[in-house]
Protein backbone atom coordinates (compact mmCIF):
# COMPACT_ATOMS: atom_id res chain seq x y z
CA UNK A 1 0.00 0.00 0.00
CA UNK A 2 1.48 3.33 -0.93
CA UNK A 3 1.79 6.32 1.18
CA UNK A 4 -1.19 8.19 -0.92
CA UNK A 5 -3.18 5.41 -0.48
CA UNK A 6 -2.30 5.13 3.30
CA UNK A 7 -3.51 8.56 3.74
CA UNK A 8 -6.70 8.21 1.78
CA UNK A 9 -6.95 5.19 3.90
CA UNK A 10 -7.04 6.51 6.80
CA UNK A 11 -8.97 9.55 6.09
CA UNK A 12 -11.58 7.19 5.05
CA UNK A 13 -11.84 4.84 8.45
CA UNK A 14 -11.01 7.71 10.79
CA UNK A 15 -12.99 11.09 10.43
CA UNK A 16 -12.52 13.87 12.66
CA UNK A 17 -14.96 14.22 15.02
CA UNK A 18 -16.37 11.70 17.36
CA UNK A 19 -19.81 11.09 16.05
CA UNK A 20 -21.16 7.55 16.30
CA UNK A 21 -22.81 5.91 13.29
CA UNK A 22 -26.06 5.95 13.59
CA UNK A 23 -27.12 3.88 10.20
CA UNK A 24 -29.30 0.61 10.84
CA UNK A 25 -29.43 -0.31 7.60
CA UNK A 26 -26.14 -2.62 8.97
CA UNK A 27 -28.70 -4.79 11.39
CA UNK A 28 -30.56 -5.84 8.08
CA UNK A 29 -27.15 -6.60 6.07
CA UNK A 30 -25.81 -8.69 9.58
CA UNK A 31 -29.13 -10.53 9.41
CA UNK A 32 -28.95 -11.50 5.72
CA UNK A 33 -25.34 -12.89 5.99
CA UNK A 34 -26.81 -14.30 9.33
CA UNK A 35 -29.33 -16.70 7.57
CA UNK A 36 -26.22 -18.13 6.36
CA UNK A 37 -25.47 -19.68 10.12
CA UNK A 38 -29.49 -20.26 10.43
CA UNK A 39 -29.22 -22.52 7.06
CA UNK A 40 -26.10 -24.13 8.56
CA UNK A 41 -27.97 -25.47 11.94
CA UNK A 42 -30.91 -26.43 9.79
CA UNK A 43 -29.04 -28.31 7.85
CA UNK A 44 -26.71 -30.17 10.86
CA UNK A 45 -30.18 -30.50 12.91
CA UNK A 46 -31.75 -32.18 9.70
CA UNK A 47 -30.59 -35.48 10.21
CA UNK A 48 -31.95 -36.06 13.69
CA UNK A 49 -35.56 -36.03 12.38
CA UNK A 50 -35.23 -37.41 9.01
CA UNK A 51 -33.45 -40.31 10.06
CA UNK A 52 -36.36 -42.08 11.52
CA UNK A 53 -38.24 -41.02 8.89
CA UNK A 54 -36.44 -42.39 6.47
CA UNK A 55 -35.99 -45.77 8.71
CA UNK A 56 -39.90 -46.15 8.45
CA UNK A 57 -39.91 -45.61 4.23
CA UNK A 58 -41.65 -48.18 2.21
CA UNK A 59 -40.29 -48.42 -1.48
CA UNK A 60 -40.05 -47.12 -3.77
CA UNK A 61 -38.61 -44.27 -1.13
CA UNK A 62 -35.19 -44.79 -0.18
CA UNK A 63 -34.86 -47.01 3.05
CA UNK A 64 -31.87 -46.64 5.49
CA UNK A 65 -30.23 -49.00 7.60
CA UNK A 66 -28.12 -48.45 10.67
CA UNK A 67 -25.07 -48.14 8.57
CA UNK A 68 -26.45 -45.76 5.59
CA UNK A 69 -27.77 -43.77 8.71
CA UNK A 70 -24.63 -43.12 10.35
CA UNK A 71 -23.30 -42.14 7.23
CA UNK A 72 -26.41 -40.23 6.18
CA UNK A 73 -25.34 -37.92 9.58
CA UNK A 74 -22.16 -38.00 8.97
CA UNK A 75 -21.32 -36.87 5.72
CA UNK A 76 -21.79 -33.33 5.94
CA UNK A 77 -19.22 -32.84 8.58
CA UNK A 78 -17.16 -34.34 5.28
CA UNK A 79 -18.73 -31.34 3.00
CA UNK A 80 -17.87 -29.00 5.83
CA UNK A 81 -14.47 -29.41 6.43
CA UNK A 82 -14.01 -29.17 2.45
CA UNK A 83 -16.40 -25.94 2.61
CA UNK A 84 -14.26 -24.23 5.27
CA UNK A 85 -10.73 -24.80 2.91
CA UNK A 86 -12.86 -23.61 0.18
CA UNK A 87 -14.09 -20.84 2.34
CA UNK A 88 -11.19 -19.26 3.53
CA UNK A 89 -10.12 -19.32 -0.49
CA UNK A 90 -13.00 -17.43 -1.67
CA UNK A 91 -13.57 -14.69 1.19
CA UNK A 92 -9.99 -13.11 0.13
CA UNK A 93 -10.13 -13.85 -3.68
CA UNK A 94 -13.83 -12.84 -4.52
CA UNK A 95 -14.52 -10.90 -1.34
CA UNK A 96 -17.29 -11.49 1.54
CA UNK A 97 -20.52 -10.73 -0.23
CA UNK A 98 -20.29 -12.96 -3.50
CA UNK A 99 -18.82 -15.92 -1.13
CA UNK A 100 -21.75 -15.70 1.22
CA UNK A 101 -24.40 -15.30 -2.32
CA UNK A 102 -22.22 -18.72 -4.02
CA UNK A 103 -22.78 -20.37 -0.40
CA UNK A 104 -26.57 -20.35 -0.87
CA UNK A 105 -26.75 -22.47 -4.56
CA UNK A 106 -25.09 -25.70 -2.43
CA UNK A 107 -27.38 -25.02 0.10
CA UNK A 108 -30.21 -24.76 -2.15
CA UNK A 109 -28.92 -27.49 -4.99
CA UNK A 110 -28.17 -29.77 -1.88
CA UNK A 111 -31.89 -29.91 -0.20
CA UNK A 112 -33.17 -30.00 -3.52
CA UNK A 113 -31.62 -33.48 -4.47
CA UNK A 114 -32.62 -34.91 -0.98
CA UNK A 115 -35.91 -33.82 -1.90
CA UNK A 116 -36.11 -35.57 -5.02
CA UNK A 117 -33.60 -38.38 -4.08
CA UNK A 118 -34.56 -41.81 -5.54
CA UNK A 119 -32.20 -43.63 -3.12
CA UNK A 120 -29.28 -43.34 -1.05
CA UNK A 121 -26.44 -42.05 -3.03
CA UNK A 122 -28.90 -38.98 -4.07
CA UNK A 123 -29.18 -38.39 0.04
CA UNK A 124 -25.45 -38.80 0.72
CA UNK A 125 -24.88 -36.98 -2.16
CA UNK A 126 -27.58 -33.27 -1.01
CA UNK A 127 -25.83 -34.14 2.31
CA UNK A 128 -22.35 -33.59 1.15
CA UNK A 129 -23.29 -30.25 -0.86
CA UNK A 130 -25.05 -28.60 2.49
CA UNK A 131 -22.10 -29.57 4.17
CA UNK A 132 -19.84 -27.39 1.81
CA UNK A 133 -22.54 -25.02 1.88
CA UNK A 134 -21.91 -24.82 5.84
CA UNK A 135 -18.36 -25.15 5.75
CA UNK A 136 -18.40 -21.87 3.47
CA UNK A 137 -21.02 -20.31 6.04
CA UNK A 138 -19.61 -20.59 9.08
CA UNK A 139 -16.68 -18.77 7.74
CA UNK A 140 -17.94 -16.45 5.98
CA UNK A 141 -20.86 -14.92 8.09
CA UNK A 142 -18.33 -13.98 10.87
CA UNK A 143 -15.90 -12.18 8.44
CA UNK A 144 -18.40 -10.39 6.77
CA UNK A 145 -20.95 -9.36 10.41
CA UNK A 146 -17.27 -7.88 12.03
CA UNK A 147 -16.59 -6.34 9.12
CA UNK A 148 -19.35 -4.10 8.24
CA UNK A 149 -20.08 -4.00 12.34
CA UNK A 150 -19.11 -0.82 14.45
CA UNK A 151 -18.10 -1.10 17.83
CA UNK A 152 -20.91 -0.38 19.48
CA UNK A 153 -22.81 -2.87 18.03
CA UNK A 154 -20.30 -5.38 17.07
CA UNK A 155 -20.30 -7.16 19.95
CA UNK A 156 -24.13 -7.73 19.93
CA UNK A 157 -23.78 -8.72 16.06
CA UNK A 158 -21.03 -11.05 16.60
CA UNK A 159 -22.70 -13.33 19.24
CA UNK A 160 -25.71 -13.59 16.90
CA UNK A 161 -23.61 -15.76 14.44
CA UNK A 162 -23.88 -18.90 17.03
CA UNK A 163 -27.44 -17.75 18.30
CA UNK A 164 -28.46 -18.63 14.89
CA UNK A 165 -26.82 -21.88 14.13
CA UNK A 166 -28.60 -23.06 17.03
CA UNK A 167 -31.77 -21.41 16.34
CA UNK A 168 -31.75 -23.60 12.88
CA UNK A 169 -30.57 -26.48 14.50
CA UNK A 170 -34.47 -26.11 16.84
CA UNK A 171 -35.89 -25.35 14.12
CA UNK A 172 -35.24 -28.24 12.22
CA UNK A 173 -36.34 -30.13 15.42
CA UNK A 174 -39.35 -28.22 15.90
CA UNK A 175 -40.28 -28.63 11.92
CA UNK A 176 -39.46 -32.11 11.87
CA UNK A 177 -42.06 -33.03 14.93
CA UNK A 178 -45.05 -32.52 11.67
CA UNK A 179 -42.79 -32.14 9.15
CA UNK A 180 -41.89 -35.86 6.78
CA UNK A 181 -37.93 -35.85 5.45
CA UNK A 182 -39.24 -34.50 1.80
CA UNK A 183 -40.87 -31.68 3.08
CA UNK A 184 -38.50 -30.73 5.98
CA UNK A 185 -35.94 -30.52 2.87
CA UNK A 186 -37.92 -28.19 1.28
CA UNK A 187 -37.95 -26.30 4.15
CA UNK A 188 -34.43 -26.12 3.98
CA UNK A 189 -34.00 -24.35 1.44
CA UNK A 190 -35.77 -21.22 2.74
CA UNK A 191 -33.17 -19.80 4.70
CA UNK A 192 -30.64 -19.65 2.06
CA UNK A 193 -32.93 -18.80 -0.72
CA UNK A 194 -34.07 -15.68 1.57
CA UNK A 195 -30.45 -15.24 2.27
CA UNK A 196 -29.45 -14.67 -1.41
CA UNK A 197 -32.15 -12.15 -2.16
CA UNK A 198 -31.08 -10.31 0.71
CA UNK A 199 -27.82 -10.18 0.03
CA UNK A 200 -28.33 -9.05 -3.28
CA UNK A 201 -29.30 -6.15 -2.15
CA UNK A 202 -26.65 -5.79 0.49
CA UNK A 203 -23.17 -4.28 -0.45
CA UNK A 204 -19.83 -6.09 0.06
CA UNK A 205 -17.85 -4.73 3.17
CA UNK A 206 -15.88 -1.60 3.41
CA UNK A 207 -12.82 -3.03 4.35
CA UNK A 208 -12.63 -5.65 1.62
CA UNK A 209 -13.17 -3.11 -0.68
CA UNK A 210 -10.35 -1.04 0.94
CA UNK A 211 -7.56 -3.52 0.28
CA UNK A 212 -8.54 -3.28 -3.41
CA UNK A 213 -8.28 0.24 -3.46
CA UNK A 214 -11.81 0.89 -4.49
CA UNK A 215 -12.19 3.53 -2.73
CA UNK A 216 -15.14 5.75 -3.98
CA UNK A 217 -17.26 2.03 -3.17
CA UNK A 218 -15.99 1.26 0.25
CA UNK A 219 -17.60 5.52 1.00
CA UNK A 220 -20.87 4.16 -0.92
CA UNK A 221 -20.66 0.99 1.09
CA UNK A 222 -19.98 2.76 4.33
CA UNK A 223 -22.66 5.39 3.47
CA UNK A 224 -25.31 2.59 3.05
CA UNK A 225 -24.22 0.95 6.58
CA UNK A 226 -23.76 3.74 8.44
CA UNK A 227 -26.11 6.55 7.32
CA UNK A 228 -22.63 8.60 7.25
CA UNK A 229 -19.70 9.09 4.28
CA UNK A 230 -17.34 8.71 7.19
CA UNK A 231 -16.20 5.12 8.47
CA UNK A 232 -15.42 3.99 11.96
CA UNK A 233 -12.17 5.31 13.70
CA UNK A 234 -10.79 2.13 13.73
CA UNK A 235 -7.14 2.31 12.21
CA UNK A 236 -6.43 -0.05 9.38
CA UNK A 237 -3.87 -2.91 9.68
CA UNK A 238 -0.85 -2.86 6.68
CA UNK A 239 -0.82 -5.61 4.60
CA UNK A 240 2.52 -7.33 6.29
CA UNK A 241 -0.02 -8.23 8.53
CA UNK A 242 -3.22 -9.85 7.00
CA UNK A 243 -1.59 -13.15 5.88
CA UNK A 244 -0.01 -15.56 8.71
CA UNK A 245 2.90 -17.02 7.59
CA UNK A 246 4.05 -20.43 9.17
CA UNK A 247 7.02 -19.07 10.19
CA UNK A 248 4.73 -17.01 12.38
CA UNK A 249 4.46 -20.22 14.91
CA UNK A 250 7.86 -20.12 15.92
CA UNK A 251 6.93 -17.28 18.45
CA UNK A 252 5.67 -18.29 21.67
CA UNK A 253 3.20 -15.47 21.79
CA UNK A 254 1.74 -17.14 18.45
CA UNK A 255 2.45 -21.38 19.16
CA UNK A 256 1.32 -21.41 22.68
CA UNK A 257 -2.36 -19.62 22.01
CA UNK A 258 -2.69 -22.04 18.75
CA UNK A 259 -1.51 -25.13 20.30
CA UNK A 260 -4.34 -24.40 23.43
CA UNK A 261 -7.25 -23.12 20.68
CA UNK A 262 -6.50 -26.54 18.46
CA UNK A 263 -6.79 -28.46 21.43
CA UNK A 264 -9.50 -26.88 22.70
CA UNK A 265 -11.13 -26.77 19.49
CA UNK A 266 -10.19 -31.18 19.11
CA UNK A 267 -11.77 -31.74 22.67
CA UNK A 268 -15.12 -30.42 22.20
CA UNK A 269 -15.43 -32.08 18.80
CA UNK A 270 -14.49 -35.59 20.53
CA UNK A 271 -17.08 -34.83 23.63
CA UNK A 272 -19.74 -35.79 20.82
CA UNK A 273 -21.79 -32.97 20.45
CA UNK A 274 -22.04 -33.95 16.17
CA UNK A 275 -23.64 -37.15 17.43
CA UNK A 276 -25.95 -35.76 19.84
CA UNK A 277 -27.36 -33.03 17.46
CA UNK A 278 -27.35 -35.01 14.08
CA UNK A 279 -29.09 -37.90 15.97
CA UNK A 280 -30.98 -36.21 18.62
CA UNK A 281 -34.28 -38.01 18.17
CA UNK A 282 -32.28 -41.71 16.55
CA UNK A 283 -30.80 -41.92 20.29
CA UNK A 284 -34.23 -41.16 22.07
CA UNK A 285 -35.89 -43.79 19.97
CA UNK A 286 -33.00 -46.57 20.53
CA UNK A 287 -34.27 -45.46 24.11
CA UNK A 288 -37.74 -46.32 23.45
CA UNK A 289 -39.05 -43.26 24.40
CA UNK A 290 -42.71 -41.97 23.47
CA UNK A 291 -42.02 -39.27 21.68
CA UNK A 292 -38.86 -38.99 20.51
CA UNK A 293 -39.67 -36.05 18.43
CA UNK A 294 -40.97 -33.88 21.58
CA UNK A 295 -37.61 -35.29 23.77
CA UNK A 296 -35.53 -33.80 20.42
CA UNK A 297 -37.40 -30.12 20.71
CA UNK A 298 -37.02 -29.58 24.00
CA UNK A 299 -33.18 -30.54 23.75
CA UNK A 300 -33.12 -27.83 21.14
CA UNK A 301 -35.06 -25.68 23.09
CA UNK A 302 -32.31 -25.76 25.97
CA UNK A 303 -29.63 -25.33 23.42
CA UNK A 304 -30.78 -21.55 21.93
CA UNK A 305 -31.62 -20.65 26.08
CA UNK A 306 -28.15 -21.94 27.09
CA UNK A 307 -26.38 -20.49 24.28
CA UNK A 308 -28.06 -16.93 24.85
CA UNK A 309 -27.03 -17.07 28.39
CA UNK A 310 -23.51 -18.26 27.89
CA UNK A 311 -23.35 -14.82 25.64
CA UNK A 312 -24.50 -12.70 28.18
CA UNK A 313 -22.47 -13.90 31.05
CA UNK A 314 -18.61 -15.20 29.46
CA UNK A 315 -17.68 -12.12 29.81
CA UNK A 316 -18.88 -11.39 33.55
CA UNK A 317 -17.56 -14.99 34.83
CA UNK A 318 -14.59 -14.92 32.65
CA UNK A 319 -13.76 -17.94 29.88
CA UNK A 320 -11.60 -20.29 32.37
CA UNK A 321 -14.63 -20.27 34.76
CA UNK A 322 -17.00 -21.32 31.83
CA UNK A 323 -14.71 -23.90 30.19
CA UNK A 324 -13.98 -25.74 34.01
CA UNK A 325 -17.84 -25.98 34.59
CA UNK A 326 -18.78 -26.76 31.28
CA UNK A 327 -16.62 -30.16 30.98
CA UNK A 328 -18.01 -31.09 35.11
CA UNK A 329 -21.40 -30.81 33.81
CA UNK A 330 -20.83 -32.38 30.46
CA UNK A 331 -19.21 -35.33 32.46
CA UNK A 332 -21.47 -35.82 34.79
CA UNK A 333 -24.38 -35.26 32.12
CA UNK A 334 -23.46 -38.22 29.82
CA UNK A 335 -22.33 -40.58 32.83
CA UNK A 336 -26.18 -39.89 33.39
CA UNK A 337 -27.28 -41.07 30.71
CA UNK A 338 -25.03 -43.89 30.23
CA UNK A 339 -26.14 -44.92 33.89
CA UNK A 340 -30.41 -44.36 32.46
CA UNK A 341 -29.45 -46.76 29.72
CA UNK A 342 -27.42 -49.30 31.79
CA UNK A 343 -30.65 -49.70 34.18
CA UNK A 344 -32.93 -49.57 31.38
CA UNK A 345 -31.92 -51.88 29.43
CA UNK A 346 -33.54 -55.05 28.04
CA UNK A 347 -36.71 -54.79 30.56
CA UNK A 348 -40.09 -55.30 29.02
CA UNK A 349 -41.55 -52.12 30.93
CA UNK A 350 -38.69 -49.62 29.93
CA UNK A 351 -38.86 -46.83 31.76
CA UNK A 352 -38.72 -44.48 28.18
CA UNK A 353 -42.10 -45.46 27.53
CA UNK A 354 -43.07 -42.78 29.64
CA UNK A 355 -44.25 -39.68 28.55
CA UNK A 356 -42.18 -36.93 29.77
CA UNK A 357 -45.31 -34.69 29.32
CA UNK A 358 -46.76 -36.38 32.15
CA UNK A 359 -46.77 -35.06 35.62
CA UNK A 360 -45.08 -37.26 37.90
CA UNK A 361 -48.28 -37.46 40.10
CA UNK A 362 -50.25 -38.63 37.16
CA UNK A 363 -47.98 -41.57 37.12
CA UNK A 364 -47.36 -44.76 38.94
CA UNK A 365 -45.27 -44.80 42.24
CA UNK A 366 -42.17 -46.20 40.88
CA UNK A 367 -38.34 -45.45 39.28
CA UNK A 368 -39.79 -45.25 35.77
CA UNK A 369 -40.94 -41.70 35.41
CA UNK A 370 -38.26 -40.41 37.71
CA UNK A 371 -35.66 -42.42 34.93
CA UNK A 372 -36.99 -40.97 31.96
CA UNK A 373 -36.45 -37.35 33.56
CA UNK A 374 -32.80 -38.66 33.96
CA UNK A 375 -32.61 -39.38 30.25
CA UNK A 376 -33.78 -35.76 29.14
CA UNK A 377 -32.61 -34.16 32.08
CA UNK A 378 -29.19 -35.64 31.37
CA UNK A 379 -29.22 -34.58 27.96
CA UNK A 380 -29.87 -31.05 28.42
CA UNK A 381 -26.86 -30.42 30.37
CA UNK A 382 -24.57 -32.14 28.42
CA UNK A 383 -26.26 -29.53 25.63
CA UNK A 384 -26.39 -26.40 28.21
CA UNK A 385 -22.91 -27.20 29.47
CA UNK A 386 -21.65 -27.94 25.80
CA UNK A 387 -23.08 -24.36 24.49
CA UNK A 388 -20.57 -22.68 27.78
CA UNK A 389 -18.10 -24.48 25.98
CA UNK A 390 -18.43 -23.37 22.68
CA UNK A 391 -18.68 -19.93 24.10
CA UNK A 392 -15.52 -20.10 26.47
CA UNK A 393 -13.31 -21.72 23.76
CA UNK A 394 -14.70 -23.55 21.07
CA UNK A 395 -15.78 -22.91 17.40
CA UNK A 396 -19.65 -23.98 16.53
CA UNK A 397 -21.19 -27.27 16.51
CA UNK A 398 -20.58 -29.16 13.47
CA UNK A 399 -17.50 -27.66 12.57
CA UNK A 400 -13.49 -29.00 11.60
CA UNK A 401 -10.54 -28.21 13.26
CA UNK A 402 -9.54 -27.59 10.10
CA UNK A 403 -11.68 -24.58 8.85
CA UNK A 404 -11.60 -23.12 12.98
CA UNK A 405 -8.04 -23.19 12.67
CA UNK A 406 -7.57 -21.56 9.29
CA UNK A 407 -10.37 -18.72 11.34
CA UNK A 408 -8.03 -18.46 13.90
CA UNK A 409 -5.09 -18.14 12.16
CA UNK A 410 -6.68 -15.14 10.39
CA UNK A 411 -8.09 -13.82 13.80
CA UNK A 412 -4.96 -13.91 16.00
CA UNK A 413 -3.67 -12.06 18.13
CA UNK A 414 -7.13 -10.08 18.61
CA UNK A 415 -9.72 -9.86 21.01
CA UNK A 416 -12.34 -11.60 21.18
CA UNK A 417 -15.46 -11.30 18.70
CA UNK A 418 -18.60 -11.15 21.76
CA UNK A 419 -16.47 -8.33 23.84
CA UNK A 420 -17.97 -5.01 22.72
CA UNK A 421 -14.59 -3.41 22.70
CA UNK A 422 -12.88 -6.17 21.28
CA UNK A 423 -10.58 -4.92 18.09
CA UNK A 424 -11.53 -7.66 15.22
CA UNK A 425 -8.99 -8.42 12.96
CA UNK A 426 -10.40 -7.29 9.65
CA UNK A 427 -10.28 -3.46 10.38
């Protein structure tokens, strides 16, 4: 970057004056690029409905067995960790706003062949594309909220990113309670279809369009945002810094952060949160509850609640204090419910029969209602103390180490995207 453009730089992202922005035309472009997270739970909560669904099919609709299930759950996470290489590619070569409008044909294209799937290659197959579509999403969204974000606001914008993968991730629950696996596919593609009309409309983010040295856009852009000509006072980084360089890791300021984020990132993806959200209502059934569908929502209910409150209070009770009592309660949570199903198992009057609906006074005097609150019960705070997790430490649910280390190597050194005064790397 030369000198001139330094200055005109500058000039742009710090005006005199101390005004605040006061434009909130940048809540409706954070909620377009936001539907891109909503489409992403949607399409990792998918699976826990439609795989019973699809268990129960008659021909000619494709039939799965316990095999083509676990891979029918499993194969976006494959997609995804393809989507977030392919991610962190496009949101530097064709900028924030066209990656975020190419995430939504997957997305779409992906939900459409389940939809019209014949058997179970097509469904592996519209699995595989919404997992690129996701692994695209997550990365994207965050880049492109921060970036057109002002302080005062970016904070609230940021923690709406995991707010809303969780919020699709219910309602794919909550859908899939009336909805059959066709039409909860069709559902599907809602989000991302609203997503790319929005977007459409939306410009791409000041700062991108900064490092290209379009200049007269990146005022229109921040005009539209901000209601003002004038950006944020946020001084702009030189371009020896935007790329990390492996060499980079040789630093102890940079190796010891990574090393901890990685691991912290590897932990929570082995404490089997994927298995618990892609087959939420599979692992109720094998428990032979009455409605497995019902035991699913109210999971997912617990999960948005949990993961609103983690946002409000990480910053009050600090991320070390959140990450210690997460991993208790997810420990004692699924010795829970591996104790449920060890005294459970095999007996004629299973105690999941019951319906968790029910009062316990309504029921007989015995163990069996008080177990089947154990089995919910159980799984709700390995979900609530799973969501402090992700909060204190972790990237979202459903995502590689992969793509949330190629995010954190473009995020580090820099504060934290939730804290209100947090400096985000893209400014």
């Amino acid at each position: 970057m030369t000198p001139l453009d330094r200055e005109e730089t500058q000039q742009l992202l710090r005006p005199p004056g101390s005004g605040v922005p006061r434009g909130r035309r940048v809540f409706l472009a954070a909620f377009a690029a936001a539907l891109g997270p909503l489409s992403f739970g949607f399409a990792l909560g998918y699976s826990s409905p439609a795989i019973p669904s699809l268990r129960r099919a008659a021909p000619p609709v494709p039939r799965l067995d316990d095999d083509a299930a676990s891979w029918f759950g499993a194969t976006v996470t494959l997609g995804a960790a393809a989507g977030g290489v392919l991610g962190g590619w496009l949101v530097d070569r064709v900028g924030r706003k066209l990656s975020l409008l190419l995430c939504t044909l997957p997305f779409v294209t992906g939900f459409a062949v389940i939809t019209a799937a014949q058997d179970v290659w097509m469904l592996l197959g519209g699995r595989l594309l919404t997992g690129l579509a996701c692994g695209v999403a997550s990365l994207v969204a965050p880049v492109y909220i921060s970036e057109i974000a002002y302080p005062q606001v970016r904070g609230l914008l940021g923690s709406c990113v995991q707010l809303m993968v969780v919020t699709g991730i219910f309602l794919a629950y909550l859908a899939g309670s009336v909805l059959q696996w066709r039409w909860l596919a069709v559902l599907g593609c809602v989000p991302p279809s609203f997503m790319l009309l929005l977007m459409c409309c939306m410009p791409e983010t000041p700062r991108y369009l900064l490092t290209r040295h379009k200049h007269q856009e990146a005022l229109a852009a921040a005009q539209f945002l901000w209601g003002s000509e004038q950006g944020w006072e946020e001084p702009p980084v030189g371009e020896d810094h935007q790329g990390f360089h492996l060499a980079q890791l040789r630093r102890p300021g940079i190796y010891k952060p990574f090393v901890i984020g990685v691991a912290l990132m590897v932990f929570q993806q082995l404490s089997g949160i994927n298995a618990v959200m892609f087959y939420a209502e599979t692992i109720f059934e094998e428990a032979k509850f009455k409605d497995s569908s019902l035991a699913s929502v109210i999971v997912g209910v617990i999960q948005v609640l949990f993961t609103a409150v983690a946002a409000l209070v990480m910053d009050r009770a600090g991320r070390r204090l959140l990450l210690t009592l997460s991993g208790v309660v997810m420990v004692f949570s699924t010795s829970a419910f591996g104790a449920y199903f060890k005294l459970t198992h095999g007996g004629p009057s299973n105690s999941s029969h019951v319906n968790i609906l029910v009062p316990v006074s309504m029921e007989p005097a015995n163990a069996s209602v008080g177990l089947a609150w154990l089995a919910v019960g159980s799984v709700c705070l390995f979900i609530a103390g799973e969501e402090a997790l992700l909060w204190a430490g972790g990237p979202s649910p459903g995502s590689s180490c992969l793509r949330s280390s190629l995010c954190m190597s473009r995020a580090w050194p820099l504060a934290s995207a939730s804290s209100p005064t947090g400096s985000w790397p893209f400014w």
